[in-house]
Protein backbone atom coordinates (compact mmCIF):
# COMPACT_ATOMS: atom_id res chain seq x y z
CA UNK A 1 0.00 0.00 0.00
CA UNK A 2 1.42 3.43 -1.02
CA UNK A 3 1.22 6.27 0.94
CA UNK A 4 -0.76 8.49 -1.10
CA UNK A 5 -3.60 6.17 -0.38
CA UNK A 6 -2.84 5.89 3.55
CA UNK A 7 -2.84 10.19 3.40
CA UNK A 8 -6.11 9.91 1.06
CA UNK A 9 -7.85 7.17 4.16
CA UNK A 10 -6.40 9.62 6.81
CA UNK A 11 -7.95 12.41 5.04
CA UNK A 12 -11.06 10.79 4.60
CA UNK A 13 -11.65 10.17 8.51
CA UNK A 14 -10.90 14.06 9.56
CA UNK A 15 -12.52 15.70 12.26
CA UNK A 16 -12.79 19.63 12.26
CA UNK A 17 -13.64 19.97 15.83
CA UNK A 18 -11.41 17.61 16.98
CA UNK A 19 -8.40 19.09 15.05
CA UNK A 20 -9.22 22.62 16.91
CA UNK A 21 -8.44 21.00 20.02
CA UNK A 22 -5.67 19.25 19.23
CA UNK A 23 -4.11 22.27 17.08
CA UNK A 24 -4.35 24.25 21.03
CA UNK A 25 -2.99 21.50 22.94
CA UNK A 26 -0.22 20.43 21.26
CA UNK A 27 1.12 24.45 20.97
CA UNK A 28 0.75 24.87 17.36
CA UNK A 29 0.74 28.69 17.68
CA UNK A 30 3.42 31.53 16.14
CA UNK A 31 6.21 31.38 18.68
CA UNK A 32 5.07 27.34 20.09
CA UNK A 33 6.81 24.75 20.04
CA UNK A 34 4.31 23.17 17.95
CA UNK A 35 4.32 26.43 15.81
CA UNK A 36 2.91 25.04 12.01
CA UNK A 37 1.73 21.73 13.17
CA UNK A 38 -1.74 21.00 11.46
CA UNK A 39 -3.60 17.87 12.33
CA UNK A 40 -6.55 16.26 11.12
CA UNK A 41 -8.42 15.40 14.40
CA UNK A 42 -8.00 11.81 14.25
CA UNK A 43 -7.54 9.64 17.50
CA UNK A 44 -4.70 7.08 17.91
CA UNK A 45 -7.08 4.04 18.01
CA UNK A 46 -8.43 5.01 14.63
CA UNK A 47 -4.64 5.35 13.73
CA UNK A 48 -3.48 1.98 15.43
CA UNK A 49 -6.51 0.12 12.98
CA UNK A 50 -5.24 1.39 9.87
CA UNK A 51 -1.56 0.10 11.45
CA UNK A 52 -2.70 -3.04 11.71
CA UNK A 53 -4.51 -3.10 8.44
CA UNK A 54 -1.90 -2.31 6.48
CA UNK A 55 1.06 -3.24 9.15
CA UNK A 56 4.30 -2.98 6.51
CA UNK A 57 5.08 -0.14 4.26
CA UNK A 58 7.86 0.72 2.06
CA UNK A 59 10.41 2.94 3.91
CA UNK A 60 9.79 5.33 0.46
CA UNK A 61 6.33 5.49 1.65
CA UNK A 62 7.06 6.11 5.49
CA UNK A 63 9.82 9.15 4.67
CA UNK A 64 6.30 10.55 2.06
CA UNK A 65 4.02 9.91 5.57
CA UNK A 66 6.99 11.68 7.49
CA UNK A 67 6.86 14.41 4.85
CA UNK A 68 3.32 15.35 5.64
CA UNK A 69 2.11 18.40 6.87
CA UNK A 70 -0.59 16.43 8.48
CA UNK A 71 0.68 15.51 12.29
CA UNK A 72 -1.23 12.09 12.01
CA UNK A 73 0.70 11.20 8.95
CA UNK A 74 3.48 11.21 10.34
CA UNK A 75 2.57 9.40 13.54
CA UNK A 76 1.04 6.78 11.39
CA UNK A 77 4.33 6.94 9.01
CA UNK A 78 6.47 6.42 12.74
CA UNK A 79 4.27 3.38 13.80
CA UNK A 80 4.94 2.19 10.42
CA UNK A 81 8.70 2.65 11.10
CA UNK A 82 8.35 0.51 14.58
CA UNK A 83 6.87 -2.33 12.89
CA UNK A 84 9.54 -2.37 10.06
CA UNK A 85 12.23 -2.03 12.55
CA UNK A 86 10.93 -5.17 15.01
CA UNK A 87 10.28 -7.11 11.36
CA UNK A 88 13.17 -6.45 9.92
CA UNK A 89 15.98 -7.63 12.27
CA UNK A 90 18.88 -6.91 9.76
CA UNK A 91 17.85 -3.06 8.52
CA UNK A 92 18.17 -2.16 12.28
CA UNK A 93 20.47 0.00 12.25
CA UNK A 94 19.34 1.42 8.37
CA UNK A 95 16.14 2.05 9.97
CA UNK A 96 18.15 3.49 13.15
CA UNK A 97 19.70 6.37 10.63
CA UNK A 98 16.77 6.82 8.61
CA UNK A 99 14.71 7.89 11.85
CA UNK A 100 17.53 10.29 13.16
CA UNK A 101 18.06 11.73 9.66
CA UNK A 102 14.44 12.82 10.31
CA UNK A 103 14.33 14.27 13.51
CA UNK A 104 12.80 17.47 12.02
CA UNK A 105 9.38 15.36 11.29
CA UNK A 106 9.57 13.86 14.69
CA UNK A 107 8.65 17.34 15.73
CA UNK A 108 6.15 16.79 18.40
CA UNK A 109 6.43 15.17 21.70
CA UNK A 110 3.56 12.65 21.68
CA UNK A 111 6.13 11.93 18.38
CA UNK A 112 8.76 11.39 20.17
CA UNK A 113 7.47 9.84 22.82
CA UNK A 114 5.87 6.77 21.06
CA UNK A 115 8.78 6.05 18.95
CA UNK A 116 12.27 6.89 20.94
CA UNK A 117 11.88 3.56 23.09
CA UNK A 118 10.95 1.70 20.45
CA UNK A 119 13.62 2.52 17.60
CA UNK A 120 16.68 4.48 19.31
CA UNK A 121 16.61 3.03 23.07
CA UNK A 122 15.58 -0.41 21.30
CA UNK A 123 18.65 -0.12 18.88
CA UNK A 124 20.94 1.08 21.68
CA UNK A 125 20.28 -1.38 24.76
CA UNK A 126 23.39 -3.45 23.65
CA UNK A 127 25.36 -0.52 22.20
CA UNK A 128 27.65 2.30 23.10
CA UNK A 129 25.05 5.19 24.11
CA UNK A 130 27.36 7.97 23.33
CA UNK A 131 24.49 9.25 20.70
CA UNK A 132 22.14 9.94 23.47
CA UNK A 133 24.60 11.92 25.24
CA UNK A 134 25.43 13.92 21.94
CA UNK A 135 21.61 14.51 21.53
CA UNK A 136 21.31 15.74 25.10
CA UNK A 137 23.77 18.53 24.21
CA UNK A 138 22.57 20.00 21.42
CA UNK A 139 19.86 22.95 20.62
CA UNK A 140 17.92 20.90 19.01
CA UNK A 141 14.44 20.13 21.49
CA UNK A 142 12.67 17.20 19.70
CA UNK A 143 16.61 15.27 19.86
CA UNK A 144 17.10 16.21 23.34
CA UNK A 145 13.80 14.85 24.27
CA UNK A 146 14.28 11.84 22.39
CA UNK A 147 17.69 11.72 24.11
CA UNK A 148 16.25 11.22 27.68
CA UNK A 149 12.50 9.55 26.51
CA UNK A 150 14.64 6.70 24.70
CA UNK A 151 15.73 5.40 28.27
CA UNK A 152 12.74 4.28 29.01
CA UNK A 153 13.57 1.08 26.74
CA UNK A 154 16.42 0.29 29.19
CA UNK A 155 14.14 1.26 32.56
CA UNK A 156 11.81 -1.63 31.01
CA UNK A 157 14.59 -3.81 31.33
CA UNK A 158 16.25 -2.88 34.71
CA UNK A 159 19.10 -0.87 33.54
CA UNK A 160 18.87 3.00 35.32
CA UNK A 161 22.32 4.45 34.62
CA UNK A 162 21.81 5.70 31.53
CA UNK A 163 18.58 7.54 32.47
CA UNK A 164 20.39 9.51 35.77
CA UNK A 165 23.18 10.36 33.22
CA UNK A 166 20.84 11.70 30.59
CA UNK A 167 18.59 13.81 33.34
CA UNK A 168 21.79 15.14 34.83
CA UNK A 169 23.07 16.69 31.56
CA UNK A 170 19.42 18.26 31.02
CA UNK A 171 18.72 18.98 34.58
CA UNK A 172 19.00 22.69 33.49
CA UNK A 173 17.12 22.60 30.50
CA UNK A 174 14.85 26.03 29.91
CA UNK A 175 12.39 24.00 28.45
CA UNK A 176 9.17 22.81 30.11
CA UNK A 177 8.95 20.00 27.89
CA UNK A 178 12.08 18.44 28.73
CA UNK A 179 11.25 19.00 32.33
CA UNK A 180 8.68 16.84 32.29
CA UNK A 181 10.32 14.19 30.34
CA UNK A 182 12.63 14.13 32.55
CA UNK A 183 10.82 14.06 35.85
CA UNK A 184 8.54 11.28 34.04
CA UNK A 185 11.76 9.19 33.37
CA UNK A 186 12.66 8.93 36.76
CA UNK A 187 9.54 8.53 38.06
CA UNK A 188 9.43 4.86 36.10
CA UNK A 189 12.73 4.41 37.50
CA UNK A 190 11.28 5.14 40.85
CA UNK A 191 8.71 2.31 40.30
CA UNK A 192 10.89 0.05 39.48
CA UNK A 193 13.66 1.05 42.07
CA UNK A 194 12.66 3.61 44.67
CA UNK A 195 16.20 3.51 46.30
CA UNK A 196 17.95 4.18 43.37
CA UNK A 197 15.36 7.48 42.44
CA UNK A 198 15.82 8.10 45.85
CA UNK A 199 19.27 8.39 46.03
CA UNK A 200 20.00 9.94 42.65
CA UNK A 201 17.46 13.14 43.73
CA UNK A 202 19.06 13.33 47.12
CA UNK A 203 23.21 13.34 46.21
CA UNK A 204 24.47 16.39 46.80
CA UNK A 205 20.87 17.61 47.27
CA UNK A 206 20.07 17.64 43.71
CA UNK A 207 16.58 17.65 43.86
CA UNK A 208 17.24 21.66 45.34
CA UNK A 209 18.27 22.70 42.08
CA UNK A 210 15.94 20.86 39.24
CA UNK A 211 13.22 23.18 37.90
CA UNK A 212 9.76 22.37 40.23
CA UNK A 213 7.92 20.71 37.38
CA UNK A 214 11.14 18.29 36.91
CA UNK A 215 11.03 17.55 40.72
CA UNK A 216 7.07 17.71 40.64
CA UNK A 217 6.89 14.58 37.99
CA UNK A 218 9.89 12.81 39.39
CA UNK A 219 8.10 12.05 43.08
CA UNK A 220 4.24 11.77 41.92
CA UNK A 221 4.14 8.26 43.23
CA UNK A 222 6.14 9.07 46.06
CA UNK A 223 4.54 8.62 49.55
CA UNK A 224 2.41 11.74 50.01
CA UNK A 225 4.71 12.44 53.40
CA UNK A 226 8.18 12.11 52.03
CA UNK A 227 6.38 13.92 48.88
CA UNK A 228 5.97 16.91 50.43
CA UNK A 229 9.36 16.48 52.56
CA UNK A 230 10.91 17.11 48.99
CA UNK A 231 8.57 20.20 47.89
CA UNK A 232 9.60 21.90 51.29
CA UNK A 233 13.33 21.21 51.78
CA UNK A 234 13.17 18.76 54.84
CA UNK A 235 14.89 15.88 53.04
């Protein structure tokens, strides 16, 4: 199936209303960080059944979904790109350049965050991570998200380090959304290892100098007690 006809069945299922809301809450305004964005109104399940319906694609046709001014296209064109890269064992690390090559389509987080894991923390569990630590440091938001939201691959499998070295480089970050992604990152490391969260927010007191909404997302499932220990300094 090419993917003029997957854009023409996207198309086809648009919602006007729908689209309004989305268009507000994912930023798309002058100055946003979803400034341009323009989506269709379409809901993820309605996006996962055409997935499944068509399940492989040419990567041609996933770089055309990526290509799309539509956001949906490219989200359908990225879970395209998952399936390809868990099918095709060989192309991993083909399909591993491709998607960094096209960080500038990835440009949203729900983007990012349903494909990092899956395609760059997948393809760098048993590899040297020095990319993530590249992406971290540069000025570029969607690959600095993608930096720290593609450890949540190796917090699935028990392996934390990466994820404290990751939120330490972008502790500082101006950004709200990498605030969050952080504090969300170790909060699943927190619920799979409470010490470990513990002690990485505690060393040298670093929880004193991470932006509130960081330390906000980091301790959500945190005892409501030691909680609000953190928020006032008696740690």
């Amino acid at each position: 199936m090419n993917a003029a006809y997957i854009i023409d069945e996207l198309v086809s299922l648009k919602n006007p209303e729908k689209a309004n809301i989305l268009q507000r809450f994912f930023k798309t305004g002058k100055g946003q960080y979803g400034e341009g964005d323009v989506f269709l109104g379409i809901t993820v399940p309605q996006i996962r059944v055409l997935v499944k319906k068509y399940k492989l694609i040419d990567i041609c046709d996933i770089q055309t979904l990526l290509y799309s001014q539509y956001h949906e296209c490219r989200m359908i064109g990225l879970f395209f790109l998952i399936n390809v890269f868990h099918e095709e064992k060989k192309e991993t690390t083909k399909i591993y350049d491709f998607y960094i090559k096209n960080v500038d389509y990835i440009n949203n987080w729900d983007l990012v965050d349903l494909s990092a894991p899956n395609i760059v923390g997948h393809y760098l569990f048993d590899k040297d991570r020095l990319d993530l630590h590249t992406f971290a440091k540069t000025n570029h938001l969607w690959l600095q998200r993608i930096s720290i939201v593609s450890t949540y691959y190796f917090i699935r499998h028990s392996d934390l380090n990466s994820t404290f070295e990751i939120s330490s480089i972008l502790q500082n970050h101006p950004h709200d959304l990498i605030h969050k992604a952080v504090g969300w990152m170790l909060r699943e490391v927190g619920k799979r290892n409470f010490e470990a969260e513990y002690q990485y927010l505690t060393e040298n007191k670093r929880y004193l100098s991470m932006p509130r909404t960081m330390l906000r997302y980091a301790i959500e499932k945190f005892p409501e007690e030691l909680r609000q220990h953190f928020l006032k300094n008696r740690i």
